[in-house]
PDB file of N, CA and C in Angstrom:
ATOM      1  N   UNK A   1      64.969  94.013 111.809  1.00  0.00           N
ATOM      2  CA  UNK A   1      66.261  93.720 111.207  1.00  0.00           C
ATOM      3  C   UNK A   1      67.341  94.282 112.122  1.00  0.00           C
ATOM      4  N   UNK A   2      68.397  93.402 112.363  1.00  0.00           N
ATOM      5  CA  UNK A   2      68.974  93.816 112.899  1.00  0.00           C
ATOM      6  C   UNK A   2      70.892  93.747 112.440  1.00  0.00           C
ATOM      7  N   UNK A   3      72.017  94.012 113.165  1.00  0.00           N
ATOM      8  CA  UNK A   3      72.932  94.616 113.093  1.00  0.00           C
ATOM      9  C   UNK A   3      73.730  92.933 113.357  1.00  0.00           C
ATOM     10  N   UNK A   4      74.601  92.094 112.866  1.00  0.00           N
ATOM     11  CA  UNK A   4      75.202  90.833 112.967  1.00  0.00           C
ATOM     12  C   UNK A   4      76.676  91.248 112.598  1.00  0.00           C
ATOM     13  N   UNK A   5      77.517  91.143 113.897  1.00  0.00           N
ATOM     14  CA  UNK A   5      78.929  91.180 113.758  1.00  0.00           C
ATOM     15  C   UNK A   5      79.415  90.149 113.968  1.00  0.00           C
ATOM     16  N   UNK A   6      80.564  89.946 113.127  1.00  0.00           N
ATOM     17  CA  UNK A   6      81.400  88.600 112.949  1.00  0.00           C
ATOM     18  C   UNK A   6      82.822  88.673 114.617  1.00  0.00           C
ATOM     19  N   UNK A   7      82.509  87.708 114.915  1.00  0.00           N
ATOM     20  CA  UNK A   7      84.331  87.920 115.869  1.00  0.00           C
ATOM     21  C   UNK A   7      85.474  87.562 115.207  1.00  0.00           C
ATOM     22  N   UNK A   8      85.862  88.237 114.082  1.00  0.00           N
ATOM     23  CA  UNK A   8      87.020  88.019 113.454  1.00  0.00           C
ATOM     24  C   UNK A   8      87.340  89.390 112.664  1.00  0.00           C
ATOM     25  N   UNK A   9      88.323  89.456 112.207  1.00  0.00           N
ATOM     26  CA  UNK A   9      88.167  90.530 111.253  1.00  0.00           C
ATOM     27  C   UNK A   9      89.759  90.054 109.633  1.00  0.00           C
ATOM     28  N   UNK A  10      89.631  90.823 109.303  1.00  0.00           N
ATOM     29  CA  UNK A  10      90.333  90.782 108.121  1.00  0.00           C
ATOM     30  C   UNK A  10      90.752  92.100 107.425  1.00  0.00           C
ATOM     31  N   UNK A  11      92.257  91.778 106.737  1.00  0.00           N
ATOM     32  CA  UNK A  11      92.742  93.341 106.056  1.00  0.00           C
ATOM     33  C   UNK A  11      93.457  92.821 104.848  1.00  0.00           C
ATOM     34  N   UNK A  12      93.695  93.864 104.107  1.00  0.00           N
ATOM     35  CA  UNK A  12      94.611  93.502 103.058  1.00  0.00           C
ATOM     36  C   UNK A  12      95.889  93.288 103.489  1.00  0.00           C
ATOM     37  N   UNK A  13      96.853  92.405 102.145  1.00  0.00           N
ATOM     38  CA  UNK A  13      98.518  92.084 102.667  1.00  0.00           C
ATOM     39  C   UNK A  13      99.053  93.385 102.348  1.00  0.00           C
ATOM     40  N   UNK A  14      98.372  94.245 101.187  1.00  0.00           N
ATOM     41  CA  UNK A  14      99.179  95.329 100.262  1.00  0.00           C
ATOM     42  C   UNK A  14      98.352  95.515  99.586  1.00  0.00           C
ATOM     43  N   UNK A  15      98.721  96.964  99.297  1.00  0.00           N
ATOM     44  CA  UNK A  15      98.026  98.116  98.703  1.00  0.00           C
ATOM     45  C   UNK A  15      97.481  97.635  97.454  1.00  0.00           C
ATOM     46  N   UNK A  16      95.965  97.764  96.891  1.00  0.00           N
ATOM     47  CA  UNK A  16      95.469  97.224  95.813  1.00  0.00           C
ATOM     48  C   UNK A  16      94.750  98.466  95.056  1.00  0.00           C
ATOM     49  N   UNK A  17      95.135  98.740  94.079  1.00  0.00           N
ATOM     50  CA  UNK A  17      94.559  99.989  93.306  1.00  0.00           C
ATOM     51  C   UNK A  17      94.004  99.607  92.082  1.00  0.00           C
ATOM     52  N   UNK A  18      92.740 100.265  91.633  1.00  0.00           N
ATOM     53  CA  UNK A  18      92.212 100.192  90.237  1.00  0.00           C
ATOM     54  C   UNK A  18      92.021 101.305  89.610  1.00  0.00           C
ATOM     55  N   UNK A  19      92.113 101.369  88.014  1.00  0.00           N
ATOM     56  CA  UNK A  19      91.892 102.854  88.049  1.00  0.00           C
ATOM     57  C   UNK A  19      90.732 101.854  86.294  1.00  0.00           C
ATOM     58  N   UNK A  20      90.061 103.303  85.923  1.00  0.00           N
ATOM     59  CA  UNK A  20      89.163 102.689  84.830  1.00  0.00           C
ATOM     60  C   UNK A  20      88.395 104.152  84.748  1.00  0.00           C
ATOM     61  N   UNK A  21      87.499 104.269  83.997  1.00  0.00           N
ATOM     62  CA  UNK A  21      87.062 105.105  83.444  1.00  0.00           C
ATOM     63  C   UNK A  21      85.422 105.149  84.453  1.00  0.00           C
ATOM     64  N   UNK A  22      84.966 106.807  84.229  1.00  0.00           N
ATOM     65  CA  UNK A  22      83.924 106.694  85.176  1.00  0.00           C
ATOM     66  C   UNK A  22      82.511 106.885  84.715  1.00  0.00           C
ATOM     67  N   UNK A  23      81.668 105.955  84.925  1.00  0.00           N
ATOM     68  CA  UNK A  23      80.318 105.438  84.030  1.00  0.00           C
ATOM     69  C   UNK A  23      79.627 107.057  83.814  1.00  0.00           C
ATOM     70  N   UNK A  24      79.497 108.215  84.600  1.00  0.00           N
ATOM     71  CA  UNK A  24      78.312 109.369  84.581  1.00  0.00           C
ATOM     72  C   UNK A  24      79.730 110.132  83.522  1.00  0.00           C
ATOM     73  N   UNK A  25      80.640 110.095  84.518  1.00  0.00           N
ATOM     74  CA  UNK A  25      81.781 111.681  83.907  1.00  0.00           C
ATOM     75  C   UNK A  25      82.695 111.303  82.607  1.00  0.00           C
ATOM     76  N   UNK A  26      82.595 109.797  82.728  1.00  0.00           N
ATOM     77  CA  UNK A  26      83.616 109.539  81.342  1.00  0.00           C
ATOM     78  C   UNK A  26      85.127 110.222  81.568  1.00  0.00           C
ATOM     79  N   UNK A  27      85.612 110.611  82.534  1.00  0.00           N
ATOM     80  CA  UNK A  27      86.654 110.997  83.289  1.00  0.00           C
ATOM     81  C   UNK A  27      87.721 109.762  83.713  1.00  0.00           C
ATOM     82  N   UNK A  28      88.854 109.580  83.374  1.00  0.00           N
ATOM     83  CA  UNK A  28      89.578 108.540  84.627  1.00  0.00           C
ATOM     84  C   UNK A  28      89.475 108.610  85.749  1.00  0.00           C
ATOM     85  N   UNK A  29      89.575 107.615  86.693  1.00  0.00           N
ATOM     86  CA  UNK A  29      89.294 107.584  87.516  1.00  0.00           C
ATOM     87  C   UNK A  29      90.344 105.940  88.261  1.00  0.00           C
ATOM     88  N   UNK A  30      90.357 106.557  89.358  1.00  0.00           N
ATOM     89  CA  UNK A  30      91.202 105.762  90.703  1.00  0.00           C
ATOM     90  C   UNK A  30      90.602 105.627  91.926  1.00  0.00           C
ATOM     91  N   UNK A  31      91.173 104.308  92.659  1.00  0.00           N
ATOM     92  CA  UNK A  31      90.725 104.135  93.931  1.00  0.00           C
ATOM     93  C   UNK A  31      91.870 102.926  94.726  1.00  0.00           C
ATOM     94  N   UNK A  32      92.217 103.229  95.958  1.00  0.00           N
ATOM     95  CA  UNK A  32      93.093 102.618  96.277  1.00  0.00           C
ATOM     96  C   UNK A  32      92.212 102.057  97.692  1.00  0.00           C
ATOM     97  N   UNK A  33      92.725 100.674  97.636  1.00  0.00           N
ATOM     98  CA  UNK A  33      92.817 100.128  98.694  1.00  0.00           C
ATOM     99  C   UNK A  33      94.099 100.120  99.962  1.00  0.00           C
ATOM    100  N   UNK A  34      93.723  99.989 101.440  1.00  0.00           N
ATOM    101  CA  UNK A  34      95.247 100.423 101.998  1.00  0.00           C
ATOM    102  C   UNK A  34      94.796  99.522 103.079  1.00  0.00           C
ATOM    103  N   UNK A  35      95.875  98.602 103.129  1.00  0.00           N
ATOM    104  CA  UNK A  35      95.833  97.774 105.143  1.00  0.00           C
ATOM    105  C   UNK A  35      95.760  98.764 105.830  1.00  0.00           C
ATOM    106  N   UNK A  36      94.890  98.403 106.697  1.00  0.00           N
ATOM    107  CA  UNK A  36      94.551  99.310 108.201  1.00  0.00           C
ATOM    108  C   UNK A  36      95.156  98.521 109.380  1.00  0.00           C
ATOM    109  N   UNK A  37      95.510  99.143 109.845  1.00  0.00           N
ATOM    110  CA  UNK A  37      95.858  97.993 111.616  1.00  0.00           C
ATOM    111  C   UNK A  37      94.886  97.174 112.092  1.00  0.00           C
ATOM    112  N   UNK A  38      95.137  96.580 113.126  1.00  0.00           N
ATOM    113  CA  UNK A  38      93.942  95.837 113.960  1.00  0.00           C
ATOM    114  C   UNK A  38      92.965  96.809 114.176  1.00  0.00           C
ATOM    115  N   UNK A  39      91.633  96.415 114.524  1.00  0.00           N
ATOM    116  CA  UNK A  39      90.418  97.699 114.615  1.00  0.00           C
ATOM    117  C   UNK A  39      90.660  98.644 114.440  1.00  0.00           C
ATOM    118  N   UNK A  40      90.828  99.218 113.284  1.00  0.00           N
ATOM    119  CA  UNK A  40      90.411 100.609 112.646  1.00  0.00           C
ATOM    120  C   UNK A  40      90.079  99.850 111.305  1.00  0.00           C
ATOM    121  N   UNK A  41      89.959 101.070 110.461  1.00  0.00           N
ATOM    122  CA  UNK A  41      89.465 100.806 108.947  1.00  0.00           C
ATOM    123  C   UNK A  41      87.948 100.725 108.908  1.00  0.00           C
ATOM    124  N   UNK A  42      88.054 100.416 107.692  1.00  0.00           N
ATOM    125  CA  UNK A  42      86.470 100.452 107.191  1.00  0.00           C
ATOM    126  C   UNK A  42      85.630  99.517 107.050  1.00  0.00           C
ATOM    127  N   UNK A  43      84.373  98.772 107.461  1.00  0.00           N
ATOM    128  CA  UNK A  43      83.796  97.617 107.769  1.00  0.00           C
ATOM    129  C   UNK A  43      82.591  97.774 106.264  1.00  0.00           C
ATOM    130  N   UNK A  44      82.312  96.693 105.895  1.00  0.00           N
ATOM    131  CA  UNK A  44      82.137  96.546 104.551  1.00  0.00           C
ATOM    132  C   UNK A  44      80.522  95.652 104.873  1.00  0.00           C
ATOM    133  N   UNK A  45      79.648  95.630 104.679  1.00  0.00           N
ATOM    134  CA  UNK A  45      78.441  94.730 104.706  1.00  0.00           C
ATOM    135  C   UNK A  45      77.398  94.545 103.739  1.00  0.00           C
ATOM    136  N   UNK A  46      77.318  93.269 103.610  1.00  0.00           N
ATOM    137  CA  UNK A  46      76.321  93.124 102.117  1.00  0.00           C
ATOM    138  C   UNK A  46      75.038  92.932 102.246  1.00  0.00           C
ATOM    139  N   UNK A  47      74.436  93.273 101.743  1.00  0.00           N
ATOM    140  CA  UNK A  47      72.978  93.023 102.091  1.00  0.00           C
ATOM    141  C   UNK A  47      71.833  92.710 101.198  1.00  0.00           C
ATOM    142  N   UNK A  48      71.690  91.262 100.924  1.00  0.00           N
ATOM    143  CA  UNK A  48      70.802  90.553 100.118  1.00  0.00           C
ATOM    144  C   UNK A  48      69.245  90.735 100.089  1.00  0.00           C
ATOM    145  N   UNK A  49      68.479  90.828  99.492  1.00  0.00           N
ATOM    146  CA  UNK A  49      67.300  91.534  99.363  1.00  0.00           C
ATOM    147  C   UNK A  49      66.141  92.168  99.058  1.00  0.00           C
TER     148      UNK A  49
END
């Protein structure tokens, strides 16, 4: 198995946040999404299986 990179990439337009309650702590809870520049940020991969 190996490692398949795309030649393109993609970012958000604007900041996307969710907030909801958290399944173990029952605590609120948040998480924000943030545009990154060209190559940086965080690369995301799914894996069917």
């Amino acid at each position: 198995m190996g490692i398949v990179l795309h030649d393109y990439q993609t970012t958000l337009k604007t900041r996307a946040s969710l907030t909801g309650t958290g399944v173990h702590s029952g605590k609120e809870v948040s998480i924000s999404f943030v545009p990154a520049d060209a190559d940086t940020g965080i690369v995301f991969q799914l894996f069917n299986g």
